[in-house]
PDB file of N, CA and C in Angstrom:
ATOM      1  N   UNK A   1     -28.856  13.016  40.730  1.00  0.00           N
ATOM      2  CA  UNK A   1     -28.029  14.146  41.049  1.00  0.00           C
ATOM      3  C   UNK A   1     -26.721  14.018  40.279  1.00  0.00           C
ATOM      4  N   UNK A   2     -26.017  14.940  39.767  1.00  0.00           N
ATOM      5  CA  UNK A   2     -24.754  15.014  38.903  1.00  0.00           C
ATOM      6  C   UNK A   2     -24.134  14.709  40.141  1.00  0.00           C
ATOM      7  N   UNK A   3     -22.907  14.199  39.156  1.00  0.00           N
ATOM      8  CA  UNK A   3     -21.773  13.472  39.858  1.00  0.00           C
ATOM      9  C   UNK A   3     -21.281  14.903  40.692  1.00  0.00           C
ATOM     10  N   UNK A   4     -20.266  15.018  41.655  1.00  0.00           N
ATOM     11  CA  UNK A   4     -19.610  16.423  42.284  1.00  0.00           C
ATOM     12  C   UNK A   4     -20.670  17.110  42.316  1.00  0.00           C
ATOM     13  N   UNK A   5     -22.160  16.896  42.886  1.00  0.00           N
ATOM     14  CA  UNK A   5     -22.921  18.093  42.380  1.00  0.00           C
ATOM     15  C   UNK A   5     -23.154  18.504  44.325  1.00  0.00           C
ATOM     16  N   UNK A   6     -23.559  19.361  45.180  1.00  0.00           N
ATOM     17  CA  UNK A   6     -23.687  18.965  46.430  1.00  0.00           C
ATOM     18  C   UNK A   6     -24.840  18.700  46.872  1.00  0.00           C
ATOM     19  N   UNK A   7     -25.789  17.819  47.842  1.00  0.00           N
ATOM     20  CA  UNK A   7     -26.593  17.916  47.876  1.00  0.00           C
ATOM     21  C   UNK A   7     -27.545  19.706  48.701  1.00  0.00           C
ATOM     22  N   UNK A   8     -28.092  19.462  48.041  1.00  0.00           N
ATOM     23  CA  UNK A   8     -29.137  21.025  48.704  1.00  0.00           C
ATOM     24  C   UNK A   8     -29.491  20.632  50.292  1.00  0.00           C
ATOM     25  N   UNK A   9     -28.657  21.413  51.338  1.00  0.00           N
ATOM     26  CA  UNK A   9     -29.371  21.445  52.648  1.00  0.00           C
ATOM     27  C   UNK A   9     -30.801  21.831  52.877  1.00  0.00           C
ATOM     28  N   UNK A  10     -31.596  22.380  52.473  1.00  0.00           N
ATOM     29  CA  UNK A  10     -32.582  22.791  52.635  1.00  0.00           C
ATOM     30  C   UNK A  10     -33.793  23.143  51.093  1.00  0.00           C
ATOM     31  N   UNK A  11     -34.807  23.482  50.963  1.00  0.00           N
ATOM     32  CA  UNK A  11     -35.954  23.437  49.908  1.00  0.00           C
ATOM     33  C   UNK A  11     -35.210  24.424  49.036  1.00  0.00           C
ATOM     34  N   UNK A  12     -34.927  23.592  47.895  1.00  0.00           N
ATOM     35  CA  UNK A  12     -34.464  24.270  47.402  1.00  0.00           C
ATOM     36  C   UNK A  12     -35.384  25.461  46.036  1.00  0.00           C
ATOM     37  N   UNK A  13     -34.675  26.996  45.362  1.00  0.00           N
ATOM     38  CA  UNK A  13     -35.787  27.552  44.808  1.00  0.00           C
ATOM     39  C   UNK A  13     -35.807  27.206  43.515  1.00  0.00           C
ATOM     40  N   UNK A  14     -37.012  27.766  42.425  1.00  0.00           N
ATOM     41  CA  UNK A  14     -36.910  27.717  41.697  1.00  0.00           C
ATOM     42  C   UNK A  14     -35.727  27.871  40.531  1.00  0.00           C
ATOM     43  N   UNK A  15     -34.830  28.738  41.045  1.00  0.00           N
ATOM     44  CA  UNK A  15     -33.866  29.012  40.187  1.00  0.00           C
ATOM     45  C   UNK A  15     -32.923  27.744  40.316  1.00  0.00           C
ATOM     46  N   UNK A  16     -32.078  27.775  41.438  1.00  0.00           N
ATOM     47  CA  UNK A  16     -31.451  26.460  41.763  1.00  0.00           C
ATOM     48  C   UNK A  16     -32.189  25.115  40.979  1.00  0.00           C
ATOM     49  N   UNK A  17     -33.625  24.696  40.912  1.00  0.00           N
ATOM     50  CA  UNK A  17     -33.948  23.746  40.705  1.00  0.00           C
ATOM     51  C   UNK A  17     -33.531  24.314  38.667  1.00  0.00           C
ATOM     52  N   UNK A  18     -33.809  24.910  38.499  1.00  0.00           N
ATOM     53  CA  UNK A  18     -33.341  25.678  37.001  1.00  0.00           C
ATOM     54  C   UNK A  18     -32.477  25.294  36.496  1.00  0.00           C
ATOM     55  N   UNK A  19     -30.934  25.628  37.277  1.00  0.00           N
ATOM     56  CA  UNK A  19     -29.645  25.612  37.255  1.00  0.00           C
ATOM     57  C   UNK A  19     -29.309  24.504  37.314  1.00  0.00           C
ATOM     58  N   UNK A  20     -29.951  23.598  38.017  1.00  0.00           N
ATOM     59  CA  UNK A  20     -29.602  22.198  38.178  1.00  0.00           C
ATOM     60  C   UNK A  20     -30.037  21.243  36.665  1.00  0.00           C
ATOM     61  N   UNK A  21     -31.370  21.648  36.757  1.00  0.00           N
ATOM     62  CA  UNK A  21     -31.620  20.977  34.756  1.00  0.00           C
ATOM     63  C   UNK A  21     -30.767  21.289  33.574  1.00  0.00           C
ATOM     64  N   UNK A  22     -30.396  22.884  33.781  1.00  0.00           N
ATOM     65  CA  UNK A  22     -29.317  22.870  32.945  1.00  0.00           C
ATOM     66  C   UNK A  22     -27.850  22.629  33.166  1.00  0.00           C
ATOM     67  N   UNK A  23     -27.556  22.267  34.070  1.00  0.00           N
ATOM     68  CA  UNK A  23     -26.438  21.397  34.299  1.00  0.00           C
ATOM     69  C   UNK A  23     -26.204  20.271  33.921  1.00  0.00           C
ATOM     70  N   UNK A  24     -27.277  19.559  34.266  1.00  0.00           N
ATOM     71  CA  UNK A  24     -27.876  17.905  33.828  1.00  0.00           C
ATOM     72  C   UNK A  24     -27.952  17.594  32.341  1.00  0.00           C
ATOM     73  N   UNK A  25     -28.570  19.015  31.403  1.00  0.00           N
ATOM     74  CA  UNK A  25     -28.932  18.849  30.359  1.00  0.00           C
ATOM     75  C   UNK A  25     -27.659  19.136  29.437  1.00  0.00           C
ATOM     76  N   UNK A  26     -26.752  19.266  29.896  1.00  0.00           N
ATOM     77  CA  UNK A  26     -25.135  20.072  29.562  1.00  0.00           C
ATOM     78  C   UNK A  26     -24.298  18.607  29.562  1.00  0.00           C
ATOM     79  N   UNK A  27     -24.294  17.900  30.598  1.00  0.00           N
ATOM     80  CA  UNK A  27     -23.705  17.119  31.063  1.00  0.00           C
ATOM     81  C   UNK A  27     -24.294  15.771  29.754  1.00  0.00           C
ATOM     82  N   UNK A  28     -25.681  15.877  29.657  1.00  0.00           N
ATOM     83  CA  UNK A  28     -26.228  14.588  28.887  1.00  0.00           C
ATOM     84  C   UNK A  28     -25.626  14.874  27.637  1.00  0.00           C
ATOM     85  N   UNK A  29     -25.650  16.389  27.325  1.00  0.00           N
ATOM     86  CA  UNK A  29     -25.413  16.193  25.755  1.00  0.00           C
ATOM     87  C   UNK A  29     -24.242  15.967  25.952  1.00  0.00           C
ATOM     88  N   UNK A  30     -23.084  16.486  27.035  1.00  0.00           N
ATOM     89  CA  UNK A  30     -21.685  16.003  26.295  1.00  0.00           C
ATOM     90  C   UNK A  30     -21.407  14.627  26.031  1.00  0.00           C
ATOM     91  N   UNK A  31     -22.473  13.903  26.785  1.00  0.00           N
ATOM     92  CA  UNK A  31     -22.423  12.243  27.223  1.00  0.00           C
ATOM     93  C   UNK A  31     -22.801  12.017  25.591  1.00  0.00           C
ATOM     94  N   UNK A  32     -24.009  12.178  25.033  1.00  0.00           N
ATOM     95  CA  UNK A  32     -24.497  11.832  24.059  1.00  0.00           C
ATOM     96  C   UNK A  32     -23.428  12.065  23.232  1.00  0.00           C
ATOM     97  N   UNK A  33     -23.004  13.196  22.575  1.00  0.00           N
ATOM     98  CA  UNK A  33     -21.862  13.706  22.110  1.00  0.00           C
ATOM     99  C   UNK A  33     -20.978  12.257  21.733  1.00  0.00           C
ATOM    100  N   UNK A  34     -20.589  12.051  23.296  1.00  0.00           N
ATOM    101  CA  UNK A  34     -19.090  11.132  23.134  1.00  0.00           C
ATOM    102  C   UNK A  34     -19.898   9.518  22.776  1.00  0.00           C
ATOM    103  N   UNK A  35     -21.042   9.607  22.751  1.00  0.00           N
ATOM    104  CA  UNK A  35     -21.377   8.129  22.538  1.00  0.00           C
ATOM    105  C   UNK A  35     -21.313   7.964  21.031  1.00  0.00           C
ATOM    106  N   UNK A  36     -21.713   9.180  20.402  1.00  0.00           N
ATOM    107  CA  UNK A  36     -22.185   9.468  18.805  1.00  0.00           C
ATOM    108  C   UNK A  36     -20.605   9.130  18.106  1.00  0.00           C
ATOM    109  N   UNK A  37     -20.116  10.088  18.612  1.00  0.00           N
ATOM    110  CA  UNK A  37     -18.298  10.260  18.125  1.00  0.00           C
ATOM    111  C   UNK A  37     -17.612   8.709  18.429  1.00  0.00           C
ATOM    112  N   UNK A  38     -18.156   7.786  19.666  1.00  0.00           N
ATOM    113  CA  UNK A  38     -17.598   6.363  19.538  1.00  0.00           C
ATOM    114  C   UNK A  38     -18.359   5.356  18.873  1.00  0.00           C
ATOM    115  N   UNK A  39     -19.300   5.540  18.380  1.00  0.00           N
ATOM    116  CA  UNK A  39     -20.073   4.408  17.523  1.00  0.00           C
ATOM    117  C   UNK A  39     -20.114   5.182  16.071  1.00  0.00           C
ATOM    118  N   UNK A  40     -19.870   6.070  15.500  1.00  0.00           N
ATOM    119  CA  UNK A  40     -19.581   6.211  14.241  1.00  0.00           C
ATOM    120  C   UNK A  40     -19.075   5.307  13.475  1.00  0.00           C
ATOM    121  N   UNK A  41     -19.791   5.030  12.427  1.00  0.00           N
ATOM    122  CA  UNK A  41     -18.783   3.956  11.669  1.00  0.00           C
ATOM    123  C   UNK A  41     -17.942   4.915  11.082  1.00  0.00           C
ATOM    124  N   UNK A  42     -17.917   5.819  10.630  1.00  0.00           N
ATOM    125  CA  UNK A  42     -16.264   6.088  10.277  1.00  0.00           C
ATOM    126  C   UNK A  42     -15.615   6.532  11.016  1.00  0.00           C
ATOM    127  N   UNK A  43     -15.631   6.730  12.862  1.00  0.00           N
ATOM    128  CA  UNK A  43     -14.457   6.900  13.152  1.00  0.00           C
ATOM    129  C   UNK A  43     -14.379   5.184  13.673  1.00  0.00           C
ATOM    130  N   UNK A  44     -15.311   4.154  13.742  1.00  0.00           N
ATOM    131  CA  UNK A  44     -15.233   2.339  13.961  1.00  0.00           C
ATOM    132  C   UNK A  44     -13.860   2.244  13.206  1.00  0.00           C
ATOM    133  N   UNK A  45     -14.323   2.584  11.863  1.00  0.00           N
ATOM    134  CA  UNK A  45     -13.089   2.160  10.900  1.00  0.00           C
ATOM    135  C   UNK A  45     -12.015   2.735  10.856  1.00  0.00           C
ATOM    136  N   UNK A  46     -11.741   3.825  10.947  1.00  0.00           N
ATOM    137  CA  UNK A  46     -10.473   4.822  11.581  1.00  0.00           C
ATOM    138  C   UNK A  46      -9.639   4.246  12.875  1.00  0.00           C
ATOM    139  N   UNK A  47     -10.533   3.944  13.696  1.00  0.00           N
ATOM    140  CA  UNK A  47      -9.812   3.139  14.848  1.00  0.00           C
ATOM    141  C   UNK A  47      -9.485   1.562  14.901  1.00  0.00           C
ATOM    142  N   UNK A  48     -10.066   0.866  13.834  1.00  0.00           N
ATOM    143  CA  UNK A  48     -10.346  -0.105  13.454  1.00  0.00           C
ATOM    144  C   UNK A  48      -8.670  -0.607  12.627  1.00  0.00           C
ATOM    145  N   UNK A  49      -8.314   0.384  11.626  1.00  0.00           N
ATOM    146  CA  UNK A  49      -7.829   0.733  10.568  1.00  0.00           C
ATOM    147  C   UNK A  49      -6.626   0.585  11.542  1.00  0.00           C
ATOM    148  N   UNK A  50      -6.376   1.453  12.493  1.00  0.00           N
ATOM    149  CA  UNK A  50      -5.415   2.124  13.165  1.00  0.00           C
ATOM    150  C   UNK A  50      -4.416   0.768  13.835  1.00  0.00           C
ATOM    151  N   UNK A  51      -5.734   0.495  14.218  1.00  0.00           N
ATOM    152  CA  UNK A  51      -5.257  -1.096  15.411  1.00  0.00           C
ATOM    153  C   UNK A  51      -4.409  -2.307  14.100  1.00  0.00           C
ATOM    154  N   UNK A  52      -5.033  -2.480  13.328  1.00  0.00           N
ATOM    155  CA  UNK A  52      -4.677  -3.031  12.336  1.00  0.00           C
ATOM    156  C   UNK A  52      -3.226  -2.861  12.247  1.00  0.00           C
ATOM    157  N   UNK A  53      -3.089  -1.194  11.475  1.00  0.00           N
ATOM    158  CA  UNK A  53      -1.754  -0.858  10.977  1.00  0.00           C
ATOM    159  C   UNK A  53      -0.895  -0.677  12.109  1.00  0.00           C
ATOM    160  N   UNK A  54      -1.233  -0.642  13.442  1.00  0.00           N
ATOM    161  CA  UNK A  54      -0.223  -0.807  14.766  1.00  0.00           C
ATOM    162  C   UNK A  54       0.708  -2.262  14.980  1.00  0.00           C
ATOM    163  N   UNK A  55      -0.619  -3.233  14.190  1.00  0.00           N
ATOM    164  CA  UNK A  55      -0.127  -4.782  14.742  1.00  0.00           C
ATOM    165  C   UNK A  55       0.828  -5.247  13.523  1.00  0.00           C
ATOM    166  N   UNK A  56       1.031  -4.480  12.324  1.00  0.00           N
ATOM    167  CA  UNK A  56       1.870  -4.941  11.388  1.00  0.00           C
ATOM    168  C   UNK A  56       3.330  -4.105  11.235  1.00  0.00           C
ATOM    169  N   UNK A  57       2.545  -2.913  11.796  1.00  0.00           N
ATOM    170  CA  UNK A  57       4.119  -1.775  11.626  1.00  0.00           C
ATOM    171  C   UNK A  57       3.860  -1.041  12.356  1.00  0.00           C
ATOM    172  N   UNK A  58       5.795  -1.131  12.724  1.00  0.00           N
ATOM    173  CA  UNK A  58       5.804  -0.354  13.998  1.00  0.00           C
ATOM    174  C   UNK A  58       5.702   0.921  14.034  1.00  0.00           C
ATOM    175  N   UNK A  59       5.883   1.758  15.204  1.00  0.00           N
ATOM    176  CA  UNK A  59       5.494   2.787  15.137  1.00  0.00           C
ATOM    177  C   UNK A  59       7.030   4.166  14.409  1.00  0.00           C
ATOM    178  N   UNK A  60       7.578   3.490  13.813  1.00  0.00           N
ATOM    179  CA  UNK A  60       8.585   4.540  12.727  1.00  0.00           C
ATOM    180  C   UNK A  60       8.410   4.109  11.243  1.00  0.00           C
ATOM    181  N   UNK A  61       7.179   3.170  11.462  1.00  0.00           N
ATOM    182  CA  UNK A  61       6.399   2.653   9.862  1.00  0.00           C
ATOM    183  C   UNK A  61       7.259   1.377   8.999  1.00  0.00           C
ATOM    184  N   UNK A  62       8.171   1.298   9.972  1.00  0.00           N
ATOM    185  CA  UNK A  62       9.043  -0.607   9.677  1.00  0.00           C
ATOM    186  C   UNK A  62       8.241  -1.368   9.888  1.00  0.00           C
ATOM    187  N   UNK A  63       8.262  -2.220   8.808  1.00  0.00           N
ATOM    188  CA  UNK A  63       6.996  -3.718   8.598  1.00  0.00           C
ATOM    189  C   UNK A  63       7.766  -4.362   9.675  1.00  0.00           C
ATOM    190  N   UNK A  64       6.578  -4.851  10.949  1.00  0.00           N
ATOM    191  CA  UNK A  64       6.504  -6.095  11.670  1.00  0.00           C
ATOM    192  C   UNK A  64       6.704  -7.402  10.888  1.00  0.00           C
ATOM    193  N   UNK A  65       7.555  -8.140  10.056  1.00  0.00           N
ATOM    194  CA  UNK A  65       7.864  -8.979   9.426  1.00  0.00           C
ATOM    195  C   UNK A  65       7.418 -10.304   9.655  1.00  0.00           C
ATOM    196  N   UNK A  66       7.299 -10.586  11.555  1.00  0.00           N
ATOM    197  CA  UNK A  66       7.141 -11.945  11.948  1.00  0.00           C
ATOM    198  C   UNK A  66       5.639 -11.869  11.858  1.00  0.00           C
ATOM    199  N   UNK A  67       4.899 -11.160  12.253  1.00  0.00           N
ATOM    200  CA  UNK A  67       3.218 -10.782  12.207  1.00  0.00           C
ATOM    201  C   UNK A  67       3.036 -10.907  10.691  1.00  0.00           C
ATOM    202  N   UNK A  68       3.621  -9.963   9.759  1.00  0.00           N
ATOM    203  CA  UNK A  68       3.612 -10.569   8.476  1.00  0.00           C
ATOM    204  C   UNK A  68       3.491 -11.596   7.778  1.00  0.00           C
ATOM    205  N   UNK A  69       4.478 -12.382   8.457  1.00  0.00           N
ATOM    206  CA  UNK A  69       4.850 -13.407   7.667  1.00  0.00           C
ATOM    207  C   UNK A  69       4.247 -14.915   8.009  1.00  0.00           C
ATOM    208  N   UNK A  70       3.004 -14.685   9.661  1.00  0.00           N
ATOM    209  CA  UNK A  70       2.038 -15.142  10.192  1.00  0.00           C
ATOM    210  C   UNK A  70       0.692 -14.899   9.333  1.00  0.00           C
ATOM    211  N   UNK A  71       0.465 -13.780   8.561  1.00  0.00           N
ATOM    212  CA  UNK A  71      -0.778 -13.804   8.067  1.00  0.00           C
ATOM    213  C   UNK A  71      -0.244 -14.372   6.358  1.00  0.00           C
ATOM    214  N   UNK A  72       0.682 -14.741   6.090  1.00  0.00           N
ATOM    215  CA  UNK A  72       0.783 -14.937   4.326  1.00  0.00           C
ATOM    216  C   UNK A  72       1.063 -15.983   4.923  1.00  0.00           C
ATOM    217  N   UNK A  73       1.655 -17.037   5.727  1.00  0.00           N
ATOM    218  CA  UNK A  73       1.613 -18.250   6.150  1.00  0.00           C
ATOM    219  C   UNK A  73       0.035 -18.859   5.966  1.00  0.00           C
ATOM    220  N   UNK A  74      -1.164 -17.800   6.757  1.00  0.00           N
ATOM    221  CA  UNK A  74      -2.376 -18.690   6.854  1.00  0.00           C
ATOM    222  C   UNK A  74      -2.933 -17.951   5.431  1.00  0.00           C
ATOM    223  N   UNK A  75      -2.702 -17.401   4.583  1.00  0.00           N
ATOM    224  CA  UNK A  75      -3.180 -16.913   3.456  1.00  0.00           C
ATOM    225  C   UNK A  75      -2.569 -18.392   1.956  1.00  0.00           C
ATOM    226  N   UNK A  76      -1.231 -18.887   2.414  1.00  0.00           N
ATOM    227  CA  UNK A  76      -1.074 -19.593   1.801  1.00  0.00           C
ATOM    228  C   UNK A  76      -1.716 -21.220   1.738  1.00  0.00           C
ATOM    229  N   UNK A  77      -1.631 -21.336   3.265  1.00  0.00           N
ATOM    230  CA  UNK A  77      -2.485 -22.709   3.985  1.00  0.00           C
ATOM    231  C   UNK A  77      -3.710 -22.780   3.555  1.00  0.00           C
ATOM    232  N   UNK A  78      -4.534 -21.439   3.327  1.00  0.00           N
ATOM    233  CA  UNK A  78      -5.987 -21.929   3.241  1.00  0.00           C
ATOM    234  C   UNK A  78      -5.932 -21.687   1.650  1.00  0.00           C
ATOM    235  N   UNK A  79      -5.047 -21.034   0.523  1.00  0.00           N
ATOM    236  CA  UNK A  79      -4.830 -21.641  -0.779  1.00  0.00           C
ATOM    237  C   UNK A  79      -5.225 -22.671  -0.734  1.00  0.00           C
ATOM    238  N   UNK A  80      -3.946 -23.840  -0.361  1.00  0.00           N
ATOM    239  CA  UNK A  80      -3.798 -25.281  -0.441  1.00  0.00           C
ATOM    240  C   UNK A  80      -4.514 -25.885   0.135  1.00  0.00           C
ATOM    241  N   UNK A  81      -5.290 -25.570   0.970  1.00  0.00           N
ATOM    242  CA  UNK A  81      -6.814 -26.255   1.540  1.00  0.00           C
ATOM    243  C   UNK A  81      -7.501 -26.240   0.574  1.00  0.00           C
ATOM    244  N   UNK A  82      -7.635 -24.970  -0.027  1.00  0.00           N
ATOM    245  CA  UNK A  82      -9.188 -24.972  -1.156  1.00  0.00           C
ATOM    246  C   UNK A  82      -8.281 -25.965  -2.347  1.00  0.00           C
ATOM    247  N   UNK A  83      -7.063 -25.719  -2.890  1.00  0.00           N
ATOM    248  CA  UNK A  83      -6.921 -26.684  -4.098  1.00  0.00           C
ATOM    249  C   UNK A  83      -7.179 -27.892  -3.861  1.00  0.00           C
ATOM    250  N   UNK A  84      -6.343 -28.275  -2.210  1.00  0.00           N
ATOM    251  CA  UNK A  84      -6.645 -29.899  -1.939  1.00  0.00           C
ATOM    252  C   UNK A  84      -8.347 -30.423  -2.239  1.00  0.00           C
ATOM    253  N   UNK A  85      -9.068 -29.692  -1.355  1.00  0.00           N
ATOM    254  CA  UNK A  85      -9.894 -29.848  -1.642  1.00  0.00           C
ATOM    255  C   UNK A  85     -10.813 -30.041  -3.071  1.00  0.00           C
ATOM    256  N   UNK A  86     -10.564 -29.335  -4.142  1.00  0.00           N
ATOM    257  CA  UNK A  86     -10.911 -29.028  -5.042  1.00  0.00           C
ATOM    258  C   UNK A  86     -10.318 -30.231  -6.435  1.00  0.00           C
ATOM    259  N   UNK A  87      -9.223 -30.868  -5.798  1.00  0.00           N
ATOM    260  CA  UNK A  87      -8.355 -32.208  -6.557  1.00  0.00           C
ATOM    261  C   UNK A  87      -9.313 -32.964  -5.653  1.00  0.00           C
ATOM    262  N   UNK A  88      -9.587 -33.404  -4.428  1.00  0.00           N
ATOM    263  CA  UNK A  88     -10.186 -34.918  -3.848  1.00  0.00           C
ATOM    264  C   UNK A  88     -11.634 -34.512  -4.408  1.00  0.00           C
ATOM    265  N   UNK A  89     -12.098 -33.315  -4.880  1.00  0.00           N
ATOM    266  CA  UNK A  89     -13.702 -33.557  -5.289  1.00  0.00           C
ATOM    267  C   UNK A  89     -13.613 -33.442  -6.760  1.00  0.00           C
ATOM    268  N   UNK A  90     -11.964 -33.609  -7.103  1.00  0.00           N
ATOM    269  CA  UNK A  90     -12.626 -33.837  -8.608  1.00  0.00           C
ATOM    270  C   UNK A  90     -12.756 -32.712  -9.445  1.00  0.00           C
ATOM    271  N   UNK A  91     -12.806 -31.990  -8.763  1.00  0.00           N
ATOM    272  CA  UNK A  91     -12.918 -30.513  -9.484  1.00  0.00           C
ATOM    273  C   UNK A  91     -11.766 -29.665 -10.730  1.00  0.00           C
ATOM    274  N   UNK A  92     -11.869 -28.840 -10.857  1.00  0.00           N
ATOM    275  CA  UNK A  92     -11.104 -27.851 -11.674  1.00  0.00           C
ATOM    276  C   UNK A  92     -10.047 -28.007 -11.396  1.00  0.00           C
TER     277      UNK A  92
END
């Protein structure tokens, strides 16, 4: 039975039983609808994208500097991991 729907006191008729499928069938597609529109990969990446550019800049588009300056910190660290690495094996 749809959510808010009431139950039928008594046998209910053909039409009612009618009215009720297409209610149901109204209700599924909007459901389907909103499932389609949240698993899209391009709106994934749109919202994806979004969250991203929220956590670096704020919302009048000024660079978050300390978040910044947290990801070129581990961008530089794992540089000097791969060179270290790459001098103790001898390498290039």
């Amino acid at each position: 039975m749809a959510r808010g729907a009431e139950q039928p006191t008594g046998p209910q008729t053909p039409d009612q039983i009618v009215e009720q499928i297409e209610q149901t069938r109204e209700q599924l597609a909007v459901t389907v609808d909103a499932l389609v529109d949240r698993t899209s990969p391009k709106n994934v990446l749109r919202r994806t994208a979004e969250r991203i550019k929220a956590r670096f800049f704020a919302p009048d588009g000024s660079p978050r500097v300390a978040e910044l300056a947290k990801v070129g910190g581990a961008v530089v660290g794992a540089i000097a991991a791969v060179v270290a690495v790459r001098r103790v094996a001898g390498g290039r």
